[in-house]
PDB file of N, CA and C in Angstrom:
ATOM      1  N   UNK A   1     147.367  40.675 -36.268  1.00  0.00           N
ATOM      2  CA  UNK A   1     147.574  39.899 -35.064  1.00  0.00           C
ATOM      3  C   UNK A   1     146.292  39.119 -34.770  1.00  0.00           C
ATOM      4  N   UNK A   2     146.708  38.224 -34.599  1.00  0.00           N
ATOM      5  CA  UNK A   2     145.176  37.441 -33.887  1.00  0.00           C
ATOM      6  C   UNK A   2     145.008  36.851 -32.731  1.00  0.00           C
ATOM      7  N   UNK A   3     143.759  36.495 -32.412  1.00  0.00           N
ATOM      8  CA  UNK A   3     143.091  37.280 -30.998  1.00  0.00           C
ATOM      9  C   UNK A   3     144.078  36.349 -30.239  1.00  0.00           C
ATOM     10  N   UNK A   4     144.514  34.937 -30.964  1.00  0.00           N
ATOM     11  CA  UNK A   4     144.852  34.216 -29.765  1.00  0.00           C
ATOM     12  C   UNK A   4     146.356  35.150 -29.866  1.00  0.00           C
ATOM     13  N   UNK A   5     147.113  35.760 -30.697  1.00  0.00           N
ATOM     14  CA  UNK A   5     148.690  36.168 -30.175  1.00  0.00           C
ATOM     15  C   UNK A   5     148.013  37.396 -28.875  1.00  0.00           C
ATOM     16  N   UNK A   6     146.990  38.246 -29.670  1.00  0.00           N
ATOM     17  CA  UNK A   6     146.590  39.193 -28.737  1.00  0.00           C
ATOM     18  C   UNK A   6     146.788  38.463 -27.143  1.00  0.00           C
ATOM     19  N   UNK A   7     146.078  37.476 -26.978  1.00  0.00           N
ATOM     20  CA  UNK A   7     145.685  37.355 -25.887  1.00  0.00           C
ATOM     21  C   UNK A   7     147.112  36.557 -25.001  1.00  0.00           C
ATOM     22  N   UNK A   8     148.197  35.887 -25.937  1.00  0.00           N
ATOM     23  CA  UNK A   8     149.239  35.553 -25.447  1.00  0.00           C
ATOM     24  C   UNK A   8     150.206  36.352 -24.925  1.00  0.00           C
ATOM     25  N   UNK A   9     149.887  37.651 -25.551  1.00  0.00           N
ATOM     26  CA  UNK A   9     151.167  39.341 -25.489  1.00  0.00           C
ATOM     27  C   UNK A   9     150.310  39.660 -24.306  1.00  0.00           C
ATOM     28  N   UNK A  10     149.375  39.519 -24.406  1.00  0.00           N
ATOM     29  CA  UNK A  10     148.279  40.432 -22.981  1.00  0.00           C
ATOM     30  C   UNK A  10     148.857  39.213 -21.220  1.00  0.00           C
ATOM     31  N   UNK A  11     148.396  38.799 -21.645  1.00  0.00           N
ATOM     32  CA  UNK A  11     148.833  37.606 -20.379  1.00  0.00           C
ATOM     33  C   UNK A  11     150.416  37.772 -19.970  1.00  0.00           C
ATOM     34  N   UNK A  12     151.286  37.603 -21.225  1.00  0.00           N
ATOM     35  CA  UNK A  12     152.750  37.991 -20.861  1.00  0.00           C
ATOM     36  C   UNK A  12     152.854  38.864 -19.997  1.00  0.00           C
ATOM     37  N   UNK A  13     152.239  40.134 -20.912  1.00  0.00           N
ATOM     38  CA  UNK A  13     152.611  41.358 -20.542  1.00  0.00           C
ATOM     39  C   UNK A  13     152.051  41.940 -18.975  1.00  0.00           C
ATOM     40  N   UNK A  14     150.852  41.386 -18.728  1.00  0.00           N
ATOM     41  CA  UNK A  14     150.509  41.964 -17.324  1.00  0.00           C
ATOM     42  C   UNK A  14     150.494  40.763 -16.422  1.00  0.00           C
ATOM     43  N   UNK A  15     150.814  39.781 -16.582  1.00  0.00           N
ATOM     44  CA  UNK A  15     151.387  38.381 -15.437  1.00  0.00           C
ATOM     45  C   UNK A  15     149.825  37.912 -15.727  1.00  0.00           C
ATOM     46  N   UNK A  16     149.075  37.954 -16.109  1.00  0.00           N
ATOM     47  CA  UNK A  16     147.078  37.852 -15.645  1.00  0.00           C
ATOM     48  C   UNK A  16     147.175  36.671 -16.354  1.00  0.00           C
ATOM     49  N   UNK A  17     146.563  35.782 -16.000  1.00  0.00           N
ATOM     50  CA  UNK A  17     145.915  34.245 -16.890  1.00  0.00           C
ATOM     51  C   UNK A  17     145.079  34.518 -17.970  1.00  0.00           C
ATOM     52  N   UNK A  18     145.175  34.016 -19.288  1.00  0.00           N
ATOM     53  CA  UNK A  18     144.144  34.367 -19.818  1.00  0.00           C
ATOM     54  C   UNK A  18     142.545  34.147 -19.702  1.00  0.00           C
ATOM     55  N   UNK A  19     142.144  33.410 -18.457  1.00  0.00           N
ATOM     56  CA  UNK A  19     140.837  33.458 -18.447  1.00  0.00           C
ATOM     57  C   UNK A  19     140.482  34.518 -17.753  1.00  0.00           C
ATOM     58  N   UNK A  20     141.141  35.549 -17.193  1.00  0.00           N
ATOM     59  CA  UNK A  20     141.207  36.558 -16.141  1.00  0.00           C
ATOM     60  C   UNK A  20     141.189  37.888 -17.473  1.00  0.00           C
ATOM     61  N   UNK A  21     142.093  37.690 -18.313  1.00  0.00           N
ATOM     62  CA  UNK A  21     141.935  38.741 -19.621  1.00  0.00           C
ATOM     63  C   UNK A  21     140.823  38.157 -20.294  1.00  0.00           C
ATOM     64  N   UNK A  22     140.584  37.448 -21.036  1.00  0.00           N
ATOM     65  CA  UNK A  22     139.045  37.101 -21.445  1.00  0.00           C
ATOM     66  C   UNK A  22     138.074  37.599 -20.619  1.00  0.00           C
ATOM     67  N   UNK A  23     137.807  37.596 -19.273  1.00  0.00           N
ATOM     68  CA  UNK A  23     136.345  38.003 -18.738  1.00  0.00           C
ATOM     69  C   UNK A  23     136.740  39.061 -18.714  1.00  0.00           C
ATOM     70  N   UNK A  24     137.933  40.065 -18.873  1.00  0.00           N
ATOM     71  CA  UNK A  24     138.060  41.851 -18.694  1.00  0.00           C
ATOM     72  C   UNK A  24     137.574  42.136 -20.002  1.00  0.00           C
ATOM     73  N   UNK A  25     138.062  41.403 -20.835  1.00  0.00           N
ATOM     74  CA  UNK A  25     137.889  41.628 -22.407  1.00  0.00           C
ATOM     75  C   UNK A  25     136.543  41.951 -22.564  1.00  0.00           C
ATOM     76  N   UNK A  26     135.538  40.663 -21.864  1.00  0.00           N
ATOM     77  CA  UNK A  26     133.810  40.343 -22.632  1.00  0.00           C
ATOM     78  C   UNK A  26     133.203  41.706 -21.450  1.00  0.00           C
ATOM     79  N   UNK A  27     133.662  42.321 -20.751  1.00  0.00           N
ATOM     80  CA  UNK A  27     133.356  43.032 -19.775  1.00  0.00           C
ATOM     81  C   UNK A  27     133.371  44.556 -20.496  1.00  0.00           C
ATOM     82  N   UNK A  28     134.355  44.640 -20.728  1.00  0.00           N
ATOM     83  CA  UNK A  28     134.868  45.918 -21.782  1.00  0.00           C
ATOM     84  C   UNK A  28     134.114  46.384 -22.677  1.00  0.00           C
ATOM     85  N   UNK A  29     133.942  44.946 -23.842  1.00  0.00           N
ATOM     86  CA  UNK A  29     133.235  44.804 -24.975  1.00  0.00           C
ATOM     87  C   UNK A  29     131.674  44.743 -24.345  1.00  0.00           C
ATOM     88  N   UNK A  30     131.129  44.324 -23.658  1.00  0.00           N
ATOM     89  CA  UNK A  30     130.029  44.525 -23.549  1.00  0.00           C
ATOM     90  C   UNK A  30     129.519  46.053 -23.192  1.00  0.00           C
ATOM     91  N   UNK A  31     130.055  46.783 -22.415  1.00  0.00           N
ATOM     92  CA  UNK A  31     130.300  48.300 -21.373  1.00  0.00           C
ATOM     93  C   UNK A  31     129.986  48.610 -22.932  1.00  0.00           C
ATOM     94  N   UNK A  32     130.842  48.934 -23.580  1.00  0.00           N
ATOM     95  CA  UNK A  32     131.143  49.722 -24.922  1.00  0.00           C
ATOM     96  C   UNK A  32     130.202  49.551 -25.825  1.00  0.00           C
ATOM     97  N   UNK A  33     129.770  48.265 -26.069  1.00  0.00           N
ATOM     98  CA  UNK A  33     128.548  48.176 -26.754  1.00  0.00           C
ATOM     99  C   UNK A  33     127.283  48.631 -26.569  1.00  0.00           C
ATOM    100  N   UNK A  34     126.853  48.198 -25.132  1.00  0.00           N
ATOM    101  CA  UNK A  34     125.897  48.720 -24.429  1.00  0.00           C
ATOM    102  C   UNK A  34     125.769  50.584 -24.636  1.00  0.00           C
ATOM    103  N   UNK A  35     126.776  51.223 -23.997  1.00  0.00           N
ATOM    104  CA  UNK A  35     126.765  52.598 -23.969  1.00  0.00           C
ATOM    105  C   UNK A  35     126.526  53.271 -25.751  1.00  0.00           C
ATOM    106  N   UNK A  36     126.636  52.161 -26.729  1.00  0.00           N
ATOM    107  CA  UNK A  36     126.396  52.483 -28.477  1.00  0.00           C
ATOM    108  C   UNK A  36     125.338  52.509 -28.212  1.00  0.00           C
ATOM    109  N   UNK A  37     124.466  51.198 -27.812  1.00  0.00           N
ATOM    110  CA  UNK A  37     122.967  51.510 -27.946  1.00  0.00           C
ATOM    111  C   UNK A  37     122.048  52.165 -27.022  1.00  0.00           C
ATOM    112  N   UNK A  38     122.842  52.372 -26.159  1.00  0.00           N
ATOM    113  CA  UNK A  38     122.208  53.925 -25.103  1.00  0.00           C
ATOM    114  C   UNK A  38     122.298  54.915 -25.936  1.00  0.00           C
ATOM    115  N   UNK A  39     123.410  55.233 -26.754  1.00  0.00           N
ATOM    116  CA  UNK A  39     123.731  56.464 -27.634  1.00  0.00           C
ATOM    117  C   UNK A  39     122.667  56.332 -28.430  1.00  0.00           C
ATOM    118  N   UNK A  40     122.306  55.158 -29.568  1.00  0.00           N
ATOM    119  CA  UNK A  40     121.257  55.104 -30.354  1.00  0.00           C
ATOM    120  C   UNK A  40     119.968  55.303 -29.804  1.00  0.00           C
ATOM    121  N   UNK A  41     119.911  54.952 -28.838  1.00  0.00           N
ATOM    122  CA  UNK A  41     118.069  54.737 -28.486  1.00  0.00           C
ATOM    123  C   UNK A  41     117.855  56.486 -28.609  1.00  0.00           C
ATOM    124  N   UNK A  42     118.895  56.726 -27.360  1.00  0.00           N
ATOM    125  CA  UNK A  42     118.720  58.596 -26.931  1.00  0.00           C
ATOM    126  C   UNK A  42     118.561  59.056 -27.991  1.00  0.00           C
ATOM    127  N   UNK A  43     119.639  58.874 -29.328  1.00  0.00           N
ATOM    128  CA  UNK A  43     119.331  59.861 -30.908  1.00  0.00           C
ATOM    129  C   UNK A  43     117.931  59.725 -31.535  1.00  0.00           C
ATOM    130  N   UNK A  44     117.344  58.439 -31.283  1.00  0.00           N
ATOM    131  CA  UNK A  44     116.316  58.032 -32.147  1.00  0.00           C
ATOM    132  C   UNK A  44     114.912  58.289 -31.494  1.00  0.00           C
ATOM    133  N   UNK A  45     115.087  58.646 -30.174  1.00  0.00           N
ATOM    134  CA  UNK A  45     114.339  58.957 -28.488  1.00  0.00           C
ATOM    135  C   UNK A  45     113.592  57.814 -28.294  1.00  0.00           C
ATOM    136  N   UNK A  46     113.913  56.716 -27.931  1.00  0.00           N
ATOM    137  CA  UNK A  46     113.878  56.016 -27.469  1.00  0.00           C
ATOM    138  C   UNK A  46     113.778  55.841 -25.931  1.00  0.00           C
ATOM    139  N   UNK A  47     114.604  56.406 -25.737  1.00  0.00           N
ATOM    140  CA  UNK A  47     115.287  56.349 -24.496  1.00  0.00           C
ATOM    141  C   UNK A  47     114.881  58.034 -23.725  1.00  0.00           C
ATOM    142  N   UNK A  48     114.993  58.707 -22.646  1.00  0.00           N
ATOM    143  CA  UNK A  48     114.793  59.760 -22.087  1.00  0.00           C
ATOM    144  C   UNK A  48     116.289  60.424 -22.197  1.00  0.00           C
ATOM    145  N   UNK A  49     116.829  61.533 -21.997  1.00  0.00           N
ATOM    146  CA  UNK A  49     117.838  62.111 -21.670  1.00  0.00           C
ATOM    147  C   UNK A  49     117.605  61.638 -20.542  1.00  0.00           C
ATOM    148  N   UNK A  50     117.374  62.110 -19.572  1.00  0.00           N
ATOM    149  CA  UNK A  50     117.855  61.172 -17.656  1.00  0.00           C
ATOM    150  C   UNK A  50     118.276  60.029 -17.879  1.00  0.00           C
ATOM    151  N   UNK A  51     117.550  59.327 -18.462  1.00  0.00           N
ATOM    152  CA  UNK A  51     117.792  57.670 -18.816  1.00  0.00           C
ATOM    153  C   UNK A  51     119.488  57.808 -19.562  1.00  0.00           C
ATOM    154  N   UNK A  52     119.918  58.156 -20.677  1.00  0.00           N
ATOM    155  CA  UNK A  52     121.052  58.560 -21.250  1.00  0.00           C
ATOM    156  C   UNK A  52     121.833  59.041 -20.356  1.00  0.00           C
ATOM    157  N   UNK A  53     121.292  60.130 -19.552  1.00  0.00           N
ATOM    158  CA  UNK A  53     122.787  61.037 -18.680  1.00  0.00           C
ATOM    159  C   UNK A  53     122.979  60.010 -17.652  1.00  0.00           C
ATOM    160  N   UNK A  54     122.414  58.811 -17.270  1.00  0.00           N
ATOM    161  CA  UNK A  54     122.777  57.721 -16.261  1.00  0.00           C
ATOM    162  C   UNK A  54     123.689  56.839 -16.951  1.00  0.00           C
ATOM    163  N   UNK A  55     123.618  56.569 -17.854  1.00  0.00           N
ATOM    164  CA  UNK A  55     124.638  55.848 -18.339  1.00  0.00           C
ATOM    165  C   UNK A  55     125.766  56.212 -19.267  1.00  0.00           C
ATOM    166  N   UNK A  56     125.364  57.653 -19.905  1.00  0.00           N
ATOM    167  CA  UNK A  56     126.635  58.198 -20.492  1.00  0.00           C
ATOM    168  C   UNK A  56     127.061  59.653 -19.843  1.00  0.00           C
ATOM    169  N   UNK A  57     126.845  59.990 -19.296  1.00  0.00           N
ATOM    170  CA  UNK A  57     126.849  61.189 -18.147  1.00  0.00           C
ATOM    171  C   UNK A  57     126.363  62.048 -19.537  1.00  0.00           C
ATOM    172  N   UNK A  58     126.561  63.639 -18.749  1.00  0.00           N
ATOM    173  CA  UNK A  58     125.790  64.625 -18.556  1.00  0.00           C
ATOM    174  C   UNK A  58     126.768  65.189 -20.111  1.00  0.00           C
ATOM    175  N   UNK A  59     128.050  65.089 -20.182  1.00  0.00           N
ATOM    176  CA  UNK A  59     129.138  65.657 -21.510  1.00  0.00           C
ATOM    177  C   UNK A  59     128.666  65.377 -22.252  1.00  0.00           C
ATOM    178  N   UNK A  60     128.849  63.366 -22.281  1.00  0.00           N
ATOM    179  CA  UNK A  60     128.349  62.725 -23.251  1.00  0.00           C
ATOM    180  C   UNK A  60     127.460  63.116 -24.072  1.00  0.00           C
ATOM    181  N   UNK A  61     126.216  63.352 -23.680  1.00  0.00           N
ATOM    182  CA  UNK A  61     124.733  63.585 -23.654  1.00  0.00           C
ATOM    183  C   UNK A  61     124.665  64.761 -24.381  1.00  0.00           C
ATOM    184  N   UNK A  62     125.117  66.036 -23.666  1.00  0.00           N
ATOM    185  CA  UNK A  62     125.533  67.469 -24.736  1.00  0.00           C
ATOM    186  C   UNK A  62     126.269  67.333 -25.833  1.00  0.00           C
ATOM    187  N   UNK A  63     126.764  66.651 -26.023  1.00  0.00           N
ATOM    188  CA  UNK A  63     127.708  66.247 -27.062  1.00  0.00           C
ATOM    189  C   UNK A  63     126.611  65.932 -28.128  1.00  0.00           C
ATOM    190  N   UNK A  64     125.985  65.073 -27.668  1.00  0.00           N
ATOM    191  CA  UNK A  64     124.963  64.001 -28.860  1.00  0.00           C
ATOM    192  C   UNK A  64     124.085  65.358 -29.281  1.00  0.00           C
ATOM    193  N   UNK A  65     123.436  66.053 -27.985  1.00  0.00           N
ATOM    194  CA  UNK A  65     122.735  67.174 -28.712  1.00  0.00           C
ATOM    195  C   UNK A  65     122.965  68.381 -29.878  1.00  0.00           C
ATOM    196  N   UNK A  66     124.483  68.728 -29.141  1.00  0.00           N
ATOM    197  CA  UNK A  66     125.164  69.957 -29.890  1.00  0.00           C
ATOM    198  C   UNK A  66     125.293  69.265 -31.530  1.00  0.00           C
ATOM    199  N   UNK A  67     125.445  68.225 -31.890  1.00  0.00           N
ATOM    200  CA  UNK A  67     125.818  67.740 -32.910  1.00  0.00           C
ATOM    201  C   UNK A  67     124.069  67.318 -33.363  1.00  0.00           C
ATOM    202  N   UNK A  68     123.464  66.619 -32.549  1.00  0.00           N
ATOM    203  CA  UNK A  68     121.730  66.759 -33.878  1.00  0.00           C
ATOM    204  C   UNK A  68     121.395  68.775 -33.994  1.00  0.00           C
ATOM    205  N   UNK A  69     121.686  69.412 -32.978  1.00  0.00           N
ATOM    206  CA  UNK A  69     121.232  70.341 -33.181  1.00  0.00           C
ATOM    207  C   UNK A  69     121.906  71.092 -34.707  1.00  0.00           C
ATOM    208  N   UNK A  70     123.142  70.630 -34.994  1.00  0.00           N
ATOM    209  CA  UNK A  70     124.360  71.318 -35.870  1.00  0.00           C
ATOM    210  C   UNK A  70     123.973  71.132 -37.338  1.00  0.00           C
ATOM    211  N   UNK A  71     123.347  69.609 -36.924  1.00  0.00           N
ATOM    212  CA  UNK A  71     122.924  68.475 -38.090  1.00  0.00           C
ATOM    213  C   UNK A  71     121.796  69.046 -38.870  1.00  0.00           C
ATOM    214  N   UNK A  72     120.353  69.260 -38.092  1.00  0.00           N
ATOM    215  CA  UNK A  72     119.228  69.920 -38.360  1.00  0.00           C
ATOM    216  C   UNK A  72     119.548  71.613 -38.326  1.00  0.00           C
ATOM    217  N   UNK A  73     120.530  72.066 -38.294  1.00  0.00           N
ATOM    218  CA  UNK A  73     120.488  73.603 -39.305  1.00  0.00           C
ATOM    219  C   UNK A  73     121.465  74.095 -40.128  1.00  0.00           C
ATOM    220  N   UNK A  74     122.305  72.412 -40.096  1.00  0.00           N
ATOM    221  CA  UNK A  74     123.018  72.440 -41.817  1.00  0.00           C
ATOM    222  C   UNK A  74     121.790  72.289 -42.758  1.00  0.00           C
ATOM    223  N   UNK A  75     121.008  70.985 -42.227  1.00  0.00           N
ATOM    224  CA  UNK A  75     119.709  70.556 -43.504  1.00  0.00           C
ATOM    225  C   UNK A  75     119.030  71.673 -43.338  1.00  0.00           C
ATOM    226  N   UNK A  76     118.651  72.536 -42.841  1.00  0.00           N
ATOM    227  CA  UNK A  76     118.151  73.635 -42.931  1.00  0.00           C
ATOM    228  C   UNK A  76     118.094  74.699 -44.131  1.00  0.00           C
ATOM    229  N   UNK A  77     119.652  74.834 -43.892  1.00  0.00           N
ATOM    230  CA  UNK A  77     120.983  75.925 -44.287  1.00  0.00           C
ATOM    231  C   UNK A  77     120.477  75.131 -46.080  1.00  0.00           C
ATOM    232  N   UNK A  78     120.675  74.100 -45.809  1.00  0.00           N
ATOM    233  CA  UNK A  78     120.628  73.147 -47.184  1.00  0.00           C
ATOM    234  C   UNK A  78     119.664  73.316 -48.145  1.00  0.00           C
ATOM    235  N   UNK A  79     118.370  73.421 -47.511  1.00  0.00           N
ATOM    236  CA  UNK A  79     117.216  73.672 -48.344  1.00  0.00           C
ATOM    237  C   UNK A  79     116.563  74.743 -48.842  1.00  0.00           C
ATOM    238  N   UNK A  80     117.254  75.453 -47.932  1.00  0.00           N
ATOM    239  CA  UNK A  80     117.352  77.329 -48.252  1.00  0.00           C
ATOM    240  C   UNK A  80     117.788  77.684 -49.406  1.00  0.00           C
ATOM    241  N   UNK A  81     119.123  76.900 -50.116  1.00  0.00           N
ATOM    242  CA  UNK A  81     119.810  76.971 -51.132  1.00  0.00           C
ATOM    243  C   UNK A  81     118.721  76.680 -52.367  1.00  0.00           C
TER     244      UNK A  81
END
């Protein structure tokens, strides 16, 4: 499908003009992008956890940890071998 049918089915479908779905769209896409490179900075520490739990809350954030923590004592587990 392409973006312009996308954006013709989207307009149909919720009555909205498409310049009204375009700025939800670049709004969306930006949110989502942004919160990737909050995710990256925090993995790489860049960034603070406070700084991270403000923009991806507090789950988010445990999430990213429980998984480097999982990460660094597989490679662990790994070199033991």
């Amino acid at each position: 499908m392409s973006v312009l049918q996308a954006l013709r089915f989207l307009a149909e479908q919720t009555g909205q003009d498409e310049e009204t779905i375009l700025a939800r769209a670049l709004r969306l896409g930006l949110d989502l992008l942004y919160r990737e490179v909050v995710e990256q900075a925090f993995i790489e520490g860049a960034i603070s956890r406070e700084e991270a739990v403000a923009v991806l809350g507090e789950e988010r954030v445990a999430e990213i940890e429980y998984a480097r923590q999982a990460l660094a004592e597989d490679i662990i587990r790994g070199l033991e071998m």
